[in-house]
Protein backbone atom coordinates (compact mmCIF):
# COMPACT_ATOMS: atom_id res chain seq x y z
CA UNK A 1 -28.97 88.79 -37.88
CA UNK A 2 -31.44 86.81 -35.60
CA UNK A 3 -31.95 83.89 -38.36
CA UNK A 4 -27.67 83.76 -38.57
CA UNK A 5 -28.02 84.00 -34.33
CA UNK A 6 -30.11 81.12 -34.06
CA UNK A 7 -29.09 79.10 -36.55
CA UNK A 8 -25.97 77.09 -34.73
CA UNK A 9 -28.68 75.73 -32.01
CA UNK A 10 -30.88 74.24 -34.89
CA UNK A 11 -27.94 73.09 -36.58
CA UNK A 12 -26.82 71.32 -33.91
CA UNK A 13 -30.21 70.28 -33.00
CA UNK A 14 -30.72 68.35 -36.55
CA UNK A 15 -27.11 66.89 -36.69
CA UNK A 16 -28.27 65.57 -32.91
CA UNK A 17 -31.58 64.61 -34.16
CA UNK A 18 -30.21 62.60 -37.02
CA UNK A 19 -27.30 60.87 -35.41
CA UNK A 20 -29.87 59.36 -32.42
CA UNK A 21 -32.36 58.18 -34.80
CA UNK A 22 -32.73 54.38 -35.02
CA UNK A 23 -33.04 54.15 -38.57
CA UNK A 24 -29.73 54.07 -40.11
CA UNK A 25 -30.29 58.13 -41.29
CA UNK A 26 -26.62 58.80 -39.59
CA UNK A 27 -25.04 59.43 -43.44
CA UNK A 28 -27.78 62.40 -43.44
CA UNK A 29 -25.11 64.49 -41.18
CA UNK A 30 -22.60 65.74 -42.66
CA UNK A 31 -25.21 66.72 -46.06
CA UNK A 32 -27.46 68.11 -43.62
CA UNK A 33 -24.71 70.00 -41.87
CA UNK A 34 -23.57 71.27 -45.31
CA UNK A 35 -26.12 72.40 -46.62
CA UNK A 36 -27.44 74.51 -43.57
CA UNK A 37 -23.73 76.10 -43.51
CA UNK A 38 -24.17 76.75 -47.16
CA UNK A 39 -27.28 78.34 -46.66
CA UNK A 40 -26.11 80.67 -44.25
CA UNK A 41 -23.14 81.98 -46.36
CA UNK A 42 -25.88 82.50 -48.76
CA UNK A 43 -27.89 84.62 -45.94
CA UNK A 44 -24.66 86.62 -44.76
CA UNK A 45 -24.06 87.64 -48.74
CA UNK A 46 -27.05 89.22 -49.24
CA UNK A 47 -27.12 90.55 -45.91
CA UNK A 48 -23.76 92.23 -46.39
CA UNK A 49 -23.71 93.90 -50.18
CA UNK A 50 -19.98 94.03 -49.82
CA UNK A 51 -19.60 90.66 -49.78
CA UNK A 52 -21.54 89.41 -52.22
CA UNK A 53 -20.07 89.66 -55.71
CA UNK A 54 -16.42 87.92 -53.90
CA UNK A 55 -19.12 85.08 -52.48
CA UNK A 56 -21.12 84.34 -55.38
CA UNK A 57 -17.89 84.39 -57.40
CA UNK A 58 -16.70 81.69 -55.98
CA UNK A 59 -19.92 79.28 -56.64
């Protein structure tokens, strides 16, 4: 539950981090953003057993 706790502040943190960055990276966001989410639905599943076979069902 910590990792799912602190996750929003380094999500927001890289989508920051990526939009300020001087090299033209700013189409890096919403992938970025994605795939963090993603990975945290991922987390939650396993986390709660009930969930899982109606999560991984759907991918």
């Amino acid at each position: 539950m910590i990792l799912i706790a602190s996750a929003g502040g380094s999500i927001t943190d890289l989508a920051r981090g990526l939009w300020r960055d001087e090299s033209g990276r700013r189409w890096l966001v919403p992938l970025a953003v994605f795939l963090c989410l993603f990975g945290l639905i991922l987390v939650l599943a396993t986390t709660v057993e009930a969930l899982a076979p109606f999560i991984y069902a759907i991918f």
